[in-house]
C-alpha atoms as a PDB file:
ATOM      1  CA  UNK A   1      48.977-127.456 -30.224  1.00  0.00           C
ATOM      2  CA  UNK A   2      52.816-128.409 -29.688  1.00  0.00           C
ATOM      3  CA  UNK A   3      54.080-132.064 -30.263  1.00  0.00           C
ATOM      4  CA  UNK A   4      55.700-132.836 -27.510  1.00  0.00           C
ATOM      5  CA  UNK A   5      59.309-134.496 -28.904  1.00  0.00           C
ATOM      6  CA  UNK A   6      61.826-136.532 -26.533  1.00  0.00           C
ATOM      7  CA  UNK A   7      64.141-133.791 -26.952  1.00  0.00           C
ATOM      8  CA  UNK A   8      61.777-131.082 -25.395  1.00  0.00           C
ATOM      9  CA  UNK A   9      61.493-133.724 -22.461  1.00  0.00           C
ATOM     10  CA  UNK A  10      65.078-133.369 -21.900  1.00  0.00           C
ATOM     11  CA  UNK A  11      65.262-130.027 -22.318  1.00  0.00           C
ATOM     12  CA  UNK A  12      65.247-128.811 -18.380  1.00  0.00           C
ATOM     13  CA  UNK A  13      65.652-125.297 -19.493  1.00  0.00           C
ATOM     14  CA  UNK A  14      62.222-125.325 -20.906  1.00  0.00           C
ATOM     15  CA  UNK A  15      60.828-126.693 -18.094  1.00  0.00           C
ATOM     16  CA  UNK A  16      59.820-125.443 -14.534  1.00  0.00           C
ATOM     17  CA  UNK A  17      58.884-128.288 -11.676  1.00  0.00           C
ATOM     18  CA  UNK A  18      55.806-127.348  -9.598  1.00  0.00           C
ATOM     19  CA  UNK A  19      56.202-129.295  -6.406  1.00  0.00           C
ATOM     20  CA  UNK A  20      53.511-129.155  -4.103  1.00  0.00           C
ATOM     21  CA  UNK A  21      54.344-130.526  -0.724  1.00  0.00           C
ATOM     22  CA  UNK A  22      51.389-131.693   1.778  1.00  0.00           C
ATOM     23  CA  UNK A  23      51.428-133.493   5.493  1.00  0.00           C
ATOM     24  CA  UNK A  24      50.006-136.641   3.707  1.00  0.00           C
ATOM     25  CA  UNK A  25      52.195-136.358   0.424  1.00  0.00           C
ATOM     26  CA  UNK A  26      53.697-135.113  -2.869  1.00  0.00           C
ATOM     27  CA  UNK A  27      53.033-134.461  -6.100  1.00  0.00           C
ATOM     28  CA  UNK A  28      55.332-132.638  -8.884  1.00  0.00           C
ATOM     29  CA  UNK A  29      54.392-131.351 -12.189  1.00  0.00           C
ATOM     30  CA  UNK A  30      56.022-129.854 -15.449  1.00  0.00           C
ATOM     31  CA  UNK A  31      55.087-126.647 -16.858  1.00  0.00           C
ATOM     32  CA  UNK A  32      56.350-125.659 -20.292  1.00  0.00           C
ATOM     33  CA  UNK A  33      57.729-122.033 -19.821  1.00  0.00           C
ATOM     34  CA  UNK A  34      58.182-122.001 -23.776  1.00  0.00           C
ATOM     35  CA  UNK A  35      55.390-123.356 -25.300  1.00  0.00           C
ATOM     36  CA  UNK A  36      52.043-121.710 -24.096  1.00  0.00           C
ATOM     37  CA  UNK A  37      50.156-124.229 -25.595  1.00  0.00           C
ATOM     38  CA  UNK A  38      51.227-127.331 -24.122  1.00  0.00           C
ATOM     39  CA  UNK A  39      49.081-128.543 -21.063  1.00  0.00           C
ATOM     40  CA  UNK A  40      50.901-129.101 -17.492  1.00  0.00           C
ATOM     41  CA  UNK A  41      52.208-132.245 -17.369  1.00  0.00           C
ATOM     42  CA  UNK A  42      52.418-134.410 -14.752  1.00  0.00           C
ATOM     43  CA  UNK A  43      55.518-135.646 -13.512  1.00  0.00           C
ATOM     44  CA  UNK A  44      55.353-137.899  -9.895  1.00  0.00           C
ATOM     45  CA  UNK A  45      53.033-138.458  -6.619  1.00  0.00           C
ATOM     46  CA  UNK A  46      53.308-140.047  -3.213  1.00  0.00           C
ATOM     47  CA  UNK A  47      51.577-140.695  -0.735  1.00  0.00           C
ATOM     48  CA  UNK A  48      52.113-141.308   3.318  1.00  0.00           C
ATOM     49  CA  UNK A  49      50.562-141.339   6.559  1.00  0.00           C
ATOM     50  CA  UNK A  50      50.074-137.856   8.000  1.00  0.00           C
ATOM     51  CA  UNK A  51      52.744-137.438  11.103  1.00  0.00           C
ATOM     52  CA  UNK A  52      54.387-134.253  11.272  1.00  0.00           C
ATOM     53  CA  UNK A  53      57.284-135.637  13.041  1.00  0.00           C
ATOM     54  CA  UNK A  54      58.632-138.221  10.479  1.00  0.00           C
ATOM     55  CA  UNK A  55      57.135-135.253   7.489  1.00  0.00           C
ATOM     56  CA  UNK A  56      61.197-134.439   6.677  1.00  0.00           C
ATOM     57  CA  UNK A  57      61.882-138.194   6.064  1.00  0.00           C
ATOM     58  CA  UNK A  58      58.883-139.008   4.147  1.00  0.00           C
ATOM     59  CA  UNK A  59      59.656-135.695   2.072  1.00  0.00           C
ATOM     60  CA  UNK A  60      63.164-137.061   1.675  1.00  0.00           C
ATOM     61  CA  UNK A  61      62.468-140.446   0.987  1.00  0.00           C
ATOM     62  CA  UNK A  62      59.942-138.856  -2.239  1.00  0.00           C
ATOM     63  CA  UNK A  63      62.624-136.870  -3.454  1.00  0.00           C
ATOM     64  CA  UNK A  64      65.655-139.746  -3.568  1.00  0.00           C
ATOM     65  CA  UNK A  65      63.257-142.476  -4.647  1.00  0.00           C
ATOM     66  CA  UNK A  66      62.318-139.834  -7.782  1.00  0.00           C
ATOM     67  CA  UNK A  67      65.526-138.878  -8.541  1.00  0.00           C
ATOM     68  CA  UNK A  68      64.973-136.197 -12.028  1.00  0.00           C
ATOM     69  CA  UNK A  69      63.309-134.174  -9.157  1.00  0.00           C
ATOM     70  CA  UNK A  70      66.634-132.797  -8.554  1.00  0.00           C
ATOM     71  CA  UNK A  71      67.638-132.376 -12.243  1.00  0.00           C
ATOM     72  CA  UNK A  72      68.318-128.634 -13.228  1.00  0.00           C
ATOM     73  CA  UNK A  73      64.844-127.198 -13.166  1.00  0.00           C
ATOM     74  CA  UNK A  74      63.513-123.850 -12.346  1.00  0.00           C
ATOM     75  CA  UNK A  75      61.589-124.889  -9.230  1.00  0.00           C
ATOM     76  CA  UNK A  76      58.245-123.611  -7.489  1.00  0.00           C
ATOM     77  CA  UNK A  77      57.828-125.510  -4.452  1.00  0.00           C
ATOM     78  CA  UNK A  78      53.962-125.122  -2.646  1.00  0.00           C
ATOM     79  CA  UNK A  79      53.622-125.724   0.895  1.00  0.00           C
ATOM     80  CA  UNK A  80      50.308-126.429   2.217  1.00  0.00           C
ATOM     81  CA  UNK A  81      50.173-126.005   5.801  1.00  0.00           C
ATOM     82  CA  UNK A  82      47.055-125.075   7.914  1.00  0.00           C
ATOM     83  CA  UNK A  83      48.693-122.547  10.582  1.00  0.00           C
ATOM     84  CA  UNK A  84      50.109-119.609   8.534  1.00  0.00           C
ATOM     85  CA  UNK A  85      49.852-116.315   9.988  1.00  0.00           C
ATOM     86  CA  UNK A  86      49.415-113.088   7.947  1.00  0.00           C
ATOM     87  CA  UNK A  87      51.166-109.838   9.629  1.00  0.00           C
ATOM     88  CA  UNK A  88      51.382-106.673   8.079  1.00  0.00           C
ATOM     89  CA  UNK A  89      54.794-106.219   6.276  1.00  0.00           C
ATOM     90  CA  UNK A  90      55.594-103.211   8.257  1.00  0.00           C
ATOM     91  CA  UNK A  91      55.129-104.735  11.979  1.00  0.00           C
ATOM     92  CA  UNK A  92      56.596-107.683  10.375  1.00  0.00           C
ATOM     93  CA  UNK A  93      60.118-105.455   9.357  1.00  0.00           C
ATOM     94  CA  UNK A  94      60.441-104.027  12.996  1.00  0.00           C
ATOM     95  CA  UNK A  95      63.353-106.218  13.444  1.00  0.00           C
ATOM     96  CA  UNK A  96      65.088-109.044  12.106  1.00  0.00           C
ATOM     97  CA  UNK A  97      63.150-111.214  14.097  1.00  0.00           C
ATOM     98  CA  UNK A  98      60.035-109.496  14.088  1.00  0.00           C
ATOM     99  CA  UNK A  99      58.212-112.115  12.180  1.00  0.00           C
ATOM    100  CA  UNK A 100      59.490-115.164  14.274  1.00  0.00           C
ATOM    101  CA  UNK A 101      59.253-113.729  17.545  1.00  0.00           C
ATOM    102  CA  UNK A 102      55.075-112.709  16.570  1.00  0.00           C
ATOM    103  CA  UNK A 103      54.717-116.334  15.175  1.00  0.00           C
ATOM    104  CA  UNK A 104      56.100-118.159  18.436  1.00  0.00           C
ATOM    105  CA  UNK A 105      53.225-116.086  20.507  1.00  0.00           C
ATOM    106  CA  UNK A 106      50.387-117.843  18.882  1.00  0.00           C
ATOM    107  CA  UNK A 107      52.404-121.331  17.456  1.00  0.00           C
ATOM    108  CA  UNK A 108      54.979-123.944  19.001  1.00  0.00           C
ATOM    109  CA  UNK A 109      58.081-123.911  16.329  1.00  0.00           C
ATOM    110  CA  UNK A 110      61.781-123.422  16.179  1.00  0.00           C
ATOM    111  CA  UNK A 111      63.106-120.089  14.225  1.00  0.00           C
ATOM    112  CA  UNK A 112      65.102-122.189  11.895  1.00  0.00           C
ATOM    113  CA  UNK A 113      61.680-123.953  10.706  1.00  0.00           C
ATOM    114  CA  UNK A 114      59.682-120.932  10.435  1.00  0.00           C
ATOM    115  CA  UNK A 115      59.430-119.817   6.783  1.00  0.00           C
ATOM    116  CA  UNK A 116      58.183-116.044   5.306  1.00  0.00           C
ATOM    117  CA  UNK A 117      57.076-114.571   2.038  1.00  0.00           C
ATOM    118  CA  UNK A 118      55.904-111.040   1.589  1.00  0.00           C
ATOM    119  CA  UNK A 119      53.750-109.032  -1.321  1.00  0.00           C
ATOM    120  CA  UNK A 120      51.930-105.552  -1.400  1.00  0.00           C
ATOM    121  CA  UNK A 121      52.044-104.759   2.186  1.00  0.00           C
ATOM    122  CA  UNK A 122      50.848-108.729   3.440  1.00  0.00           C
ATOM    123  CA  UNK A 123      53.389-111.178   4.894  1.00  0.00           C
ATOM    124  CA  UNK A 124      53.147-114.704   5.891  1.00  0.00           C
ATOM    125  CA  UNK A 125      54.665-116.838   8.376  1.00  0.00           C
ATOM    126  CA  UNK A 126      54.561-120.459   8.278  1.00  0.00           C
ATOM    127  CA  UNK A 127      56.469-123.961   9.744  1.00  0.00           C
ATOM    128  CA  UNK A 128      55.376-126.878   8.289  1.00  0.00           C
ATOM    129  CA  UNK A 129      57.544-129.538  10.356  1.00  0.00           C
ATOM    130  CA  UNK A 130      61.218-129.838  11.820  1.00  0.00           C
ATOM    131  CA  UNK A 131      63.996-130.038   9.638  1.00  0.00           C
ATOM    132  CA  UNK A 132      61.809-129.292   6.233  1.00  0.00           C
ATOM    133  CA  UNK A 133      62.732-125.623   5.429  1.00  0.00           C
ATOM    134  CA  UNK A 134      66.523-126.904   5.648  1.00  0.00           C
ATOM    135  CA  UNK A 135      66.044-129.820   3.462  1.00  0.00           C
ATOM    136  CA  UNK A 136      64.514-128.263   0.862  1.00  0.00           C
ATOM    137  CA  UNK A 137      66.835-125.179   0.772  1.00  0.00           C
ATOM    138  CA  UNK A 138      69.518-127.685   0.775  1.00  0.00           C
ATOM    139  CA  UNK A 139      68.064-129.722  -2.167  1.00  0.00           C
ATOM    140  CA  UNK A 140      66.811-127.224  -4.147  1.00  0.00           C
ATOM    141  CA  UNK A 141      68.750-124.040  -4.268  1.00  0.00           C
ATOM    142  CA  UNK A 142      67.495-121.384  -5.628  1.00  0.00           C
ATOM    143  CA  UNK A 143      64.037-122.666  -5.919  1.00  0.00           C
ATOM    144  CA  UNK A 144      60.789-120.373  -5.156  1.00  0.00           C
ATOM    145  CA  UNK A 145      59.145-121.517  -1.800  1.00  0.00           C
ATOM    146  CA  UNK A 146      56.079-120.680  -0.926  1.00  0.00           C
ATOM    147  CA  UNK A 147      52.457-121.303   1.117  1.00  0.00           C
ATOM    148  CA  UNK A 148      49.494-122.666  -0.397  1.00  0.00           C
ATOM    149  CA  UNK A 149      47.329-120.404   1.453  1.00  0.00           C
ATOM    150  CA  UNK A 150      49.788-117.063   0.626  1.00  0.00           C
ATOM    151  CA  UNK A 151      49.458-118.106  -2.988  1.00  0.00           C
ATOM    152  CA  UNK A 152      45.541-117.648  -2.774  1.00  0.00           C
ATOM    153  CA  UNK A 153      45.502-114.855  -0.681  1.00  0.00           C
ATOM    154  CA  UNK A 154      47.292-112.881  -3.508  1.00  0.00           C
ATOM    155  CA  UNK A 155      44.920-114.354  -6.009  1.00  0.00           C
ATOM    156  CA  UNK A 156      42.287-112.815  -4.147  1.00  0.00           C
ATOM    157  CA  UNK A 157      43.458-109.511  -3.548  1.00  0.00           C
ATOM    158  CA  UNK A 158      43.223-109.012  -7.387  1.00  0.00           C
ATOM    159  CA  UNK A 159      39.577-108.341  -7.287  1.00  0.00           C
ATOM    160  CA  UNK A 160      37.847-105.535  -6.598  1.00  0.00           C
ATOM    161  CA  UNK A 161      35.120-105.861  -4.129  1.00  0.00           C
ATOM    162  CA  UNK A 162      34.125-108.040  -1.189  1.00  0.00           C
ATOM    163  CA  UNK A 163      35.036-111.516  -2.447  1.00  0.00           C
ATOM    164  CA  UNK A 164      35.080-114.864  -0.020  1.00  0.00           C
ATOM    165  CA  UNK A 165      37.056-117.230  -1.748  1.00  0.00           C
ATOM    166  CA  UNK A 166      36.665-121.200  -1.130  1.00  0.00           C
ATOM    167  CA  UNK A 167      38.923-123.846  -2.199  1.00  0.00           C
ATOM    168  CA  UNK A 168      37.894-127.034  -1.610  1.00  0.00           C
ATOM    169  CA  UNK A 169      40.760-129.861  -1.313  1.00  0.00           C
ATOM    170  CA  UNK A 170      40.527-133.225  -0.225  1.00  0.00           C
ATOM    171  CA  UNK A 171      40.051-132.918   3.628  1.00  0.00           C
ATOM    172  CA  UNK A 172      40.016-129.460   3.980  1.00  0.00           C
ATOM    173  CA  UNK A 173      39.035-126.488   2.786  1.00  0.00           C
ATOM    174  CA  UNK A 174      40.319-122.738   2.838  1.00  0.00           C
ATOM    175  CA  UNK A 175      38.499-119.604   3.703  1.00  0.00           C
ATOM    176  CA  UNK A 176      39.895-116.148   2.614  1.00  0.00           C
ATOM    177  CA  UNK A 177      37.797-113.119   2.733  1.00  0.00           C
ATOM    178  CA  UNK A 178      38.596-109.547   1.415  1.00  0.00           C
ATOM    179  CA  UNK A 179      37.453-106.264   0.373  1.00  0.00           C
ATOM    180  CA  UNK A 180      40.185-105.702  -2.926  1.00  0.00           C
ATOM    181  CA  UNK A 181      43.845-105.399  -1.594  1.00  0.00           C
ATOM    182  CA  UNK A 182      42.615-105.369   2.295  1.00  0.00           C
ATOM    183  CA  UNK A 183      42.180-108.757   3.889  1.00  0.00           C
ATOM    184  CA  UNK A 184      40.209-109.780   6.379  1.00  0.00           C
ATOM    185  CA  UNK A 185      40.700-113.375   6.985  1.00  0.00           C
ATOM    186  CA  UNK A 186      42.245-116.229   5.629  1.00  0.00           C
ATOM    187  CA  UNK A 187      42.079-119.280   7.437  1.00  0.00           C
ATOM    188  CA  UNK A 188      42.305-123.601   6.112  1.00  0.00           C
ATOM    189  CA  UNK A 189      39.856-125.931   8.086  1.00  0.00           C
ATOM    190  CA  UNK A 190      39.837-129.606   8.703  1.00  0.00           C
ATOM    191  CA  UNK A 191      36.449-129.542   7.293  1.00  0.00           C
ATOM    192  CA  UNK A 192      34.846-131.127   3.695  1.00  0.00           C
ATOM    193  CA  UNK A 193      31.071-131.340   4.665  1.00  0.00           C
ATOM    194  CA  UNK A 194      29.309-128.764   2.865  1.00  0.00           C
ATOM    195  CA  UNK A 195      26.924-127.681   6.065  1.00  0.00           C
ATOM    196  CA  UNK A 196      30.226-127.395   8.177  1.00  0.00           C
ATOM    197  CA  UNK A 197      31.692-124.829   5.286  1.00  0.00           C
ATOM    198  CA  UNK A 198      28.762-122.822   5.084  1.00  0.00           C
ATOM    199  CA  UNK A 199      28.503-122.489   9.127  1.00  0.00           C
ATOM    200  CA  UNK A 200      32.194-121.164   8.499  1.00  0.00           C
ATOM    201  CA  UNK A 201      32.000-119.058   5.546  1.00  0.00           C
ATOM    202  CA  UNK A 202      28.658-117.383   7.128  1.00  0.00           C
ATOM    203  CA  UNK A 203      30.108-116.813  10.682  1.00  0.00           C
ATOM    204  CA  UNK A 204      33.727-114.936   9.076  1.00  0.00           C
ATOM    205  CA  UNK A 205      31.207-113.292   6.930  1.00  0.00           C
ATOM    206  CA  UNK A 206      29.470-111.582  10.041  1.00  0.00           C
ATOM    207  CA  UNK A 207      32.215-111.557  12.242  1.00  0.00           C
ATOM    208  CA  UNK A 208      33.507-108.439   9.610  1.00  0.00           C
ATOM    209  CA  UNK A 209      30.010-107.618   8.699  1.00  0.00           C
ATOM    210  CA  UNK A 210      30.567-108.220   4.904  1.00  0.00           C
ATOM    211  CA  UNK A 211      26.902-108.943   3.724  1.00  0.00           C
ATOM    212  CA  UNK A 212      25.854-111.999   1.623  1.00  0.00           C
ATOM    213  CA  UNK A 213      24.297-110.424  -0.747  1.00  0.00           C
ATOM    214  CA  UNK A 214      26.773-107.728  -1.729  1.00  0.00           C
ATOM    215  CA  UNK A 215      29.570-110.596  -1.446  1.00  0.00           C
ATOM    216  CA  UNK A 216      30.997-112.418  -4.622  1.00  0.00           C
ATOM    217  CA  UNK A 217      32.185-116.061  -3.944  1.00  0.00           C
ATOM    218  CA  UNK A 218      34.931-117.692  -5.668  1.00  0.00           C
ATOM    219  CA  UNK A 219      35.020-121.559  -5.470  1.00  0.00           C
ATOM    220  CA  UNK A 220      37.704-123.599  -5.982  1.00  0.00           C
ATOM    221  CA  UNK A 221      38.724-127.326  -6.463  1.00  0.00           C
ATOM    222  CA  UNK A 222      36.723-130.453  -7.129  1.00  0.00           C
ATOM    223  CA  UNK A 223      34.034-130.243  -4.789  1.00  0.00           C
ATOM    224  CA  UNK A 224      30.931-130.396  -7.237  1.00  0.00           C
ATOM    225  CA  UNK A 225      28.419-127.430  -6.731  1.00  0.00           C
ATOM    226  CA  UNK A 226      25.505-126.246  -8.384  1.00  0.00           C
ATOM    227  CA  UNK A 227      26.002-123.434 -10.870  1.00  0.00           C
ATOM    228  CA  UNK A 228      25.362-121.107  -8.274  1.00  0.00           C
ATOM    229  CA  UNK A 229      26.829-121.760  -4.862  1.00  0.00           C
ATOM    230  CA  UNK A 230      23.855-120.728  -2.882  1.00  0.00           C
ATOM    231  CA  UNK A 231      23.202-120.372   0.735  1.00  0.00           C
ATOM    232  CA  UNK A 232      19.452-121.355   1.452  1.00  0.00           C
ATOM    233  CA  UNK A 233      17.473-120.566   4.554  1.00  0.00           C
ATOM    234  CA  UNK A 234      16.109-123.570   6.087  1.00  0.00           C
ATOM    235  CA  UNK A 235      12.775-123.522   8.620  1.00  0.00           C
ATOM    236  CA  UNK A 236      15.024-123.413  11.583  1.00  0.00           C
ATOM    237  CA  UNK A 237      16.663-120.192  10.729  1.00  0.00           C
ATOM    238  CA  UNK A 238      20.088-121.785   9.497  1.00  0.00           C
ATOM    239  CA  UNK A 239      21.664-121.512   6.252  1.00  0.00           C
ATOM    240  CA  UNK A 240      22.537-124.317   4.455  1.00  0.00           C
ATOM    241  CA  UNK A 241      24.560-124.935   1.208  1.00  0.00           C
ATOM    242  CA  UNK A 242      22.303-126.425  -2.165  1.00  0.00           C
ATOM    243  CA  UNK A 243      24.539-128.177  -5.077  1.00  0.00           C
END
């Protein structure tokens, strides 16, 4: 493996900052684009009280108070919010604001908050909070933005088959079902609690009639599972998760 020197630290050009960007905080990473080898590295976190009105000044306050943030990276920012909504890319191309005006009908936000990204045929809308698309296409030009949930939803689509995919994550947990490059549903719930999951992942499992047994499961994160993440019929009819 690669020894690290202080001169490949100050090297931004071999460098690119992962920023991932939740309502209760931030954490940044560095990812050697030169040497393969060389494990992520991590690079600041910080933590806040969940309030999506003050989530542009706590975002702010991380960045100044870290300040190499803003040094000359190539920059991948992750947002995770829960209400993103998937549309396909050609309703979402009808117009210029084709993709707000769709996103308004179901959420409360204001078009210059409302963020997009688009691949094979899928696009996503998201807001996370007032004022943060702004900031952070103020403060870092240039940079790739994107949606946790997105992000996964692509992952996905690489397989072939009917695959649910779960990623577990602190206090919540996404949900993304699909049959190859079609999807289905991809939804992130306030949920942990491995009963609450499986009553999810069964019930978007038969609303599209995938069936369990000809389903593969992908699990993600650091929820702890048993080699196989099994779904066990209890006495009362109800299936339950075993780890």
């Amino acid at each position: 493996m690669y020894s690290l020197t202080p001169a490949d630290f100050a090297d931004t050009g071999q460098w690119r900052l992962i920023l991932n960007i939740r309502h209760n905080g931030l954490d940044a990473f560095l990812e050697n684009t030169i040497h393969k080898d060389v494990e992520i590295q991590p690079f600041c976190s910080t933590r806040w009280d969940e309030d999506t009105s003050k989530l542009k000044e706590h975002i702010e306050n991380a960045v100044y108070s870290n300040p190499r943030l803003l040094d000359d990276f190539a920059t991948s920012i992750i947002l995770y919010e829960q209400n993103v909504m998937f549309i396909p890319t050609h309703l979402a191309e009808m117009s210029l604001e084709s993709e707000t005006r769709l996103y308004q009908m179901v959420y409360s936000a204001s078009a210059d908050d409302i963020m997009t990204n688009e691949q094979d045929g899928i696009s996503a809308v998201w807001c996370m909070a007032p004022g943060v698309k702004s900031f952070l296409l103020r403060t870092f030009p240039g940079a790739r933005i994107s949606c946790n949930l997105f992000e996964s939803v692509n992952s996905v689509r690489k397989n072939y088959g009917k695959t649910v995919c779960v990623n577990f994550r602190d206090d919540e947990t996404d949900i993304i079902l699909a049959d190859g490059s079609k999807l289905f549903s991809a939804t992130t719930h306030k949920i942990s609690q491995p009963e609450k999951i499986a009553s999810h992942v069964l019930n978007t499992l038969n609303i599209y009639d995938f069936k369990l047994k000809d389903t593969r499961f992908i699990i993600n994160g650091d929820f702890q599972v048993t080699e196989k993440w099994e779904f066990i019929k209890n006495n009362s009819g109800n299936y339950h998760i075993t780890r």
